[in-house]
Structure formats: C-alpha cells, structure tokens
C-alpha atoms as a PDB file:
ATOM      1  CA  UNK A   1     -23.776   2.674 -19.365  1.00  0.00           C
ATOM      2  CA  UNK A   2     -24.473   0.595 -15.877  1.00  0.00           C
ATOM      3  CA  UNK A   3     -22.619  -2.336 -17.105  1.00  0.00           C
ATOM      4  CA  UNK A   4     -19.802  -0.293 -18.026  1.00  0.00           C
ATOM      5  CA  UNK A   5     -19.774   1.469 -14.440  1.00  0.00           C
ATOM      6  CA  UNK A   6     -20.687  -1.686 -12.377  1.00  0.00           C
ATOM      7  CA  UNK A   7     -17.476  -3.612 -14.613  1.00  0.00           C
ATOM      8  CA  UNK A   8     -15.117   0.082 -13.359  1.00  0.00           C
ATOM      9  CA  UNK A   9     -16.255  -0.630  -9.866  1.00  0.00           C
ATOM     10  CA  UNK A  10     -15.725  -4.459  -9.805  1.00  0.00           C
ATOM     11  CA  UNK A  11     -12.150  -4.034 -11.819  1.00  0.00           C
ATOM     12  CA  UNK A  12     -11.916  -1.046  -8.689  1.00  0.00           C
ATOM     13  CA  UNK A  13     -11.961  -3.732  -5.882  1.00  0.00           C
ATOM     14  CA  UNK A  14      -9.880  -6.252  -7.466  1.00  0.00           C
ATOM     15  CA  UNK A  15      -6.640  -3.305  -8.103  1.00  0.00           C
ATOM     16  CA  UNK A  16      -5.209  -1.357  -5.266  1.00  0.00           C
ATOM     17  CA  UNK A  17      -7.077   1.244  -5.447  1.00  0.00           C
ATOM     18  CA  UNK A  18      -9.235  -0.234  -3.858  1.00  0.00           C
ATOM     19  CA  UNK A  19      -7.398   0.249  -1.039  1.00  0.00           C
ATOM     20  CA  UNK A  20      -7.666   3.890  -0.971  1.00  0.00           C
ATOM     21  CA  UNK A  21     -10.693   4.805  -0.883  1.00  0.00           C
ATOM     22  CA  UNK A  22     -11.026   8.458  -1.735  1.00  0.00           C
ATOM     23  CA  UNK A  23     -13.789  11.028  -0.318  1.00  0.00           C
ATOM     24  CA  UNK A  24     -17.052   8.699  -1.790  1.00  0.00           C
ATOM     25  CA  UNK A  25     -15.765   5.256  -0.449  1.00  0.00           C
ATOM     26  CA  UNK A  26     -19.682   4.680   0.475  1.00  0.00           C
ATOM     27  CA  UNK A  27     -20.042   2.578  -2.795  1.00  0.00           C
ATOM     28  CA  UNK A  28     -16.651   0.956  -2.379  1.00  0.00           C
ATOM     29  CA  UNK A  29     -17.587  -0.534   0.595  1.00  0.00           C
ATOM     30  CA  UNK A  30     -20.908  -1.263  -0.391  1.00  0.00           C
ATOM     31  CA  UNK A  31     -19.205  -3.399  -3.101  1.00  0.00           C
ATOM     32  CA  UNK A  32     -16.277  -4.947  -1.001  1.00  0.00           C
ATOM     33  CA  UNK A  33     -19.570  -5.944   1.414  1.00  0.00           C
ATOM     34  CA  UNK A  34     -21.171  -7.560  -1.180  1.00  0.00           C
ATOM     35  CA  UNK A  35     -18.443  -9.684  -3.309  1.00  0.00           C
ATOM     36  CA  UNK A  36     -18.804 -12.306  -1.215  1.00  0.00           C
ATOM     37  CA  UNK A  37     -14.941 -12.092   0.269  1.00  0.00           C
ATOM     38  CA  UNK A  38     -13.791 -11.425   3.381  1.00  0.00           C
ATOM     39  CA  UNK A  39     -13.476  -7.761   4.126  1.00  0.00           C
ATOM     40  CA  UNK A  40     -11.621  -5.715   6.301  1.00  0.00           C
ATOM     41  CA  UNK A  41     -12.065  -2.209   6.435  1.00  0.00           C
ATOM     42  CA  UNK A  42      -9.352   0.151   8.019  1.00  0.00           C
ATOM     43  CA  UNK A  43     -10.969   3.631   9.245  1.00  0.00           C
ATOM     44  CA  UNK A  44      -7.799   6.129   9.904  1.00  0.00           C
ATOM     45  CA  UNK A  45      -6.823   9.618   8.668  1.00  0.00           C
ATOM     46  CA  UNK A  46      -4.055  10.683   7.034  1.00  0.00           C
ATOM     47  CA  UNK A  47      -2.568  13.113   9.797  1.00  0.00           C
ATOM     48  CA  UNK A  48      -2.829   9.934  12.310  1.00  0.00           C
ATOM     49  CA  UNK A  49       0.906   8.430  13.504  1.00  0.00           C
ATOM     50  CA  UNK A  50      -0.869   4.665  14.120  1.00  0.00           C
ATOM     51  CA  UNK A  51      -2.358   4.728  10.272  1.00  0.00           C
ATOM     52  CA  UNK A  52       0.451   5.866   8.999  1.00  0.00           C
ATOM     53  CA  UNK A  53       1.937   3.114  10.524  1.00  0.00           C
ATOM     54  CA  UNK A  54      -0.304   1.128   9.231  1.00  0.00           C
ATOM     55  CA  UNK A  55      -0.596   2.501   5.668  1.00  0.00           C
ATOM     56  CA  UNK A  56       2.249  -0.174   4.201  1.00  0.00           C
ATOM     57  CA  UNK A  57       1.005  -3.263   6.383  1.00  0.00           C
ATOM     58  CA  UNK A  58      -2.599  -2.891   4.454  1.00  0.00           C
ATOM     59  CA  UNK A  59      -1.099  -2.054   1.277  1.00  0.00           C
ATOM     60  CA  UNK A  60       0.670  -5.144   1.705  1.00  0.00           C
ATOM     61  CA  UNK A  61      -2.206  -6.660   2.433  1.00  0.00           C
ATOM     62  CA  UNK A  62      -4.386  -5.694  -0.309  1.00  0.00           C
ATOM     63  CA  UNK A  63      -1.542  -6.720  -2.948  1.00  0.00           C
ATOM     64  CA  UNK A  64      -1.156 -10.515  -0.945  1.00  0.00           C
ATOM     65  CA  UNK A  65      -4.807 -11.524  -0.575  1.00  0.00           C
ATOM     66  CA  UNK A  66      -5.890 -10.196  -4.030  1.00  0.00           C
ATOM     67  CA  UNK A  67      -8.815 -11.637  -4.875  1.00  0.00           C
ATOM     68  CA  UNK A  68      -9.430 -13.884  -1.477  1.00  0.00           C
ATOM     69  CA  UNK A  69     -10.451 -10.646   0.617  1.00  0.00           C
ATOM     70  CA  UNK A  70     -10.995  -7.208   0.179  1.00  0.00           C
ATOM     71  CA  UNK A  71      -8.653  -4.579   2.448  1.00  0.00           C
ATOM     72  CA  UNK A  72     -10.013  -0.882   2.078  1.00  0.00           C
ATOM     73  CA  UNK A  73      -8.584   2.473   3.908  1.00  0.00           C
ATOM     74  CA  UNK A  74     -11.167   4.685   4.529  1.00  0.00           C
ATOM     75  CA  UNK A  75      -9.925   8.327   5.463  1.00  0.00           C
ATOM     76  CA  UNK A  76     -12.537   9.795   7.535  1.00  0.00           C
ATOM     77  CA  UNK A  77     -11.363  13.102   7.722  1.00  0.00           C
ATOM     78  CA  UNK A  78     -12.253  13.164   3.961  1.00  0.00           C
ATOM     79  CA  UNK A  79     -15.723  11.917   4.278  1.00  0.00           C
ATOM     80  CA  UNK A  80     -17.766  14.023   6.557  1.00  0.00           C
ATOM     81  CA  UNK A  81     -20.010  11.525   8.467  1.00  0.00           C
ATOM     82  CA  UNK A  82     -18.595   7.902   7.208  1.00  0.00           C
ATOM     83  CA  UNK A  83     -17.185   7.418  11.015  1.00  0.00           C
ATOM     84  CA  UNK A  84     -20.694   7.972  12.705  1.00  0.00           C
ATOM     85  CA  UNK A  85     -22.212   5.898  10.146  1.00  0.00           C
ATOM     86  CA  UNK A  86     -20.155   2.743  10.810  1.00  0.00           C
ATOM     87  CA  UNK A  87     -19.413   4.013  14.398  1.00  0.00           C
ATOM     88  CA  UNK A  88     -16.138   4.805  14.591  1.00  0.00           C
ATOM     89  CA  UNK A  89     -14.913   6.310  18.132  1.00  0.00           C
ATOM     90  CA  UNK A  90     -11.164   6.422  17.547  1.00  0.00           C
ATOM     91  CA  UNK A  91      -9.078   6.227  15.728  1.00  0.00           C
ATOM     92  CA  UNK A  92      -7.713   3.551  13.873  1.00  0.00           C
ATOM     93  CA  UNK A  93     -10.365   1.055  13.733  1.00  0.00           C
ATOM     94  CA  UNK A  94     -10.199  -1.849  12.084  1.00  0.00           C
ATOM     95  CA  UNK A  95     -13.686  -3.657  11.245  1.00  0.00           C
ATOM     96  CA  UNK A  96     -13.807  -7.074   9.539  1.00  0.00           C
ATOM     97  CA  UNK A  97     -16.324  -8.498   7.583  1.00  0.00           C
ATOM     98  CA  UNK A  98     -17.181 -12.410   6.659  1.00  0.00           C
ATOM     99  CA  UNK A  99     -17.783 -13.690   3.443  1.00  0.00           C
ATOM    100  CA  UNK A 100     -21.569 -12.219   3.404  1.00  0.00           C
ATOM    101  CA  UNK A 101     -21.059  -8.693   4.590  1.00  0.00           C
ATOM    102  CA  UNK A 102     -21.824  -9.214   8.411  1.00  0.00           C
ATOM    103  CA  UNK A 103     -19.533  -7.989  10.948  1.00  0.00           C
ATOM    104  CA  UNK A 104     -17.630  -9.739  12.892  1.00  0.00           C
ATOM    105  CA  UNK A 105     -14.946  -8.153  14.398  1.00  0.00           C
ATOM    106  CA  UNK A 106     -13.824  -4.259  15.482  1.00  0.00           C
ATOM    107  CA  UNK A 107     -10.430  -3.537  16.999  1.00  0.00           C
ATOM    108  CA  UNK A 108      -9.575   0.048  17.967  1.00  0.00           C
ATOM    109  CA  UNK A 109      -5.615   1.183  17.693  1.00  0.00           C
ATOM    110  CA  UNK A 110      -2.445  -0.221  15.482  1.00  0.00           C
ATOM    111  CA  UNK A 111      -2.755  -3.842  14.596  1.00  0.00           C
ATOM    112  CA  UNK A 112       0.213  -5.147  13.025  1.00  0.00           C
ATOM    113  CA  UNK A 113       0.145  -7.353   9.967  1.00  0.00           C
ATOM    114  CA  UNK A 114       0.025 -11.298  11.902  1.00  0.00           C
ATOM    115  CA  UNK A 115      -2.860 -10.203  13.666  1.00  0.00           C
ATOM    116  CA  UNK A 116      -4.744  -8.861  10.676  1.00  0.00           C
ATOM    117  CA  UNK A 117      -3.539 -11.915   9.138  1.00  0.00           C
ATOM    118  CA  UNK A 118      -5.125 -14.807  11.816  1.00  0.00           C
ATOM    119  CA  UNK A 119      -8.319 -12.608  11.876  1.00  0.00           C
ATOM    120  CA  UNK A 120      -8.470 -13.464   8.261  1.00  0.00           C
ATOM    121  CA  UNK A 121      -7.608 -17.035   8.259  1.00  0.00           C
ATOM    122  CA  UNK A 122     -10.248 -17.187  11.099  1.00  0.00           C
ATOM    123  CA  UNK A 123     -12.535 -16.015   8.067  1.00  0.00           C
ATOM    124  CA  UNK A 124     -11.624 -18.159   5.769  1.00  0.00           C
ATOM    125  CA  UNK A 125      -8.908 -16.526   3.746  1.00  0.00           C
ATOM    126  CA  UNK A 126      -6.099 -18.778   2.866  1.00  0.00           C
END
C-alpha cells in the first residue's frame, strides 16, 4: 500500500497538479524538496489580484519545465499555518529551491515569467 501511495505522489509532481496544491500541500512540497529538481514554490491566495496574475505564468511554467523543476502554488488561505511555517509576510512570495532542497532565493510581489525563468537557469534548469 506505500508503494502504491509513494508511486500517486511521485506521478503527482510530475502532472500539473502538482501545481495546485490543495489544502495538505505539506507533503507536496516535502516531495518537490526532495526530487532532486529545482523547485520553486509560489505562496498566493486565490482572492489576491498579483497571483491571479500570476496563476497562467506558473501554469505555464509547470507544463514547460516538466520534469527539469518542480513549480507548486500553494494557497495559504487554504492551509491554516503553511505561511508562518515557511515565513511568508506578504503576499505573493515566491521561494526557490536548488537541486537538494535548500533555499536560495525569496522574492515578495508579481514576478513575471523571464524573471522566474533566469532564476531557474541560474539553478540549473535548461
């Protein structure tokens, strides 16, 4: 029964649902930390005008660097307590991850699709 729900979560990451992380997105991210991929993690809301903004650039995102780095939407209005626990102040943030989990980079507002882009390639992606 593990294997079957550690092969759900895996095929999870690599779809775009993976994306959208729903109202548990702990283990999500937990996984997206630990695939060994680049990671960034978008922390919004749903009734925010800059993540909605935002909502097709990362979809975009997730569907172009399938498989070379993980992009995941986080709504923390959904998830009582996910913003304090990767302190997030405003919102958006954006908080990218190397290859091994570790942070390496937080921005705080809209960030349009070339800049999440060369923060990537900075990473690694190609």
């Amino acid at each position: 029964m593990k294997k079957i729900a550690l092969v759900a979560v895996i095929a999870l990451l690599h779809s775009s649902a993976a994306f959208a992380a729903g109202k548990n997105s702990a283990p999500l991210i937990g996984m997206a930390l630990a695939s060994g991929r680049p990671t960034v993690i978008d922390f919004g809301a749903g009734f925010c005008i800059p993540c909605k903004k935002m909502k097709p650039i990362l979809e975009s995102l997730d569907r172009e660097y399938r498989g070379r780095a993980n992009v995941v939407f986080v709504d923390i209005n959904e998830e009582q307590g996910i913003g304090d626990k990767y302190r997030v102040q405003m919102i958006p943030t954006q908080v990218f991850y190397d290859s091994k989990g570790k942070e390496v980079k937080r921005h705080i507002g809209f960030m349009d699709k070339p800049e999440i882009i060369k923060v990537l390639k900075e990473l690694g992606v190609k």
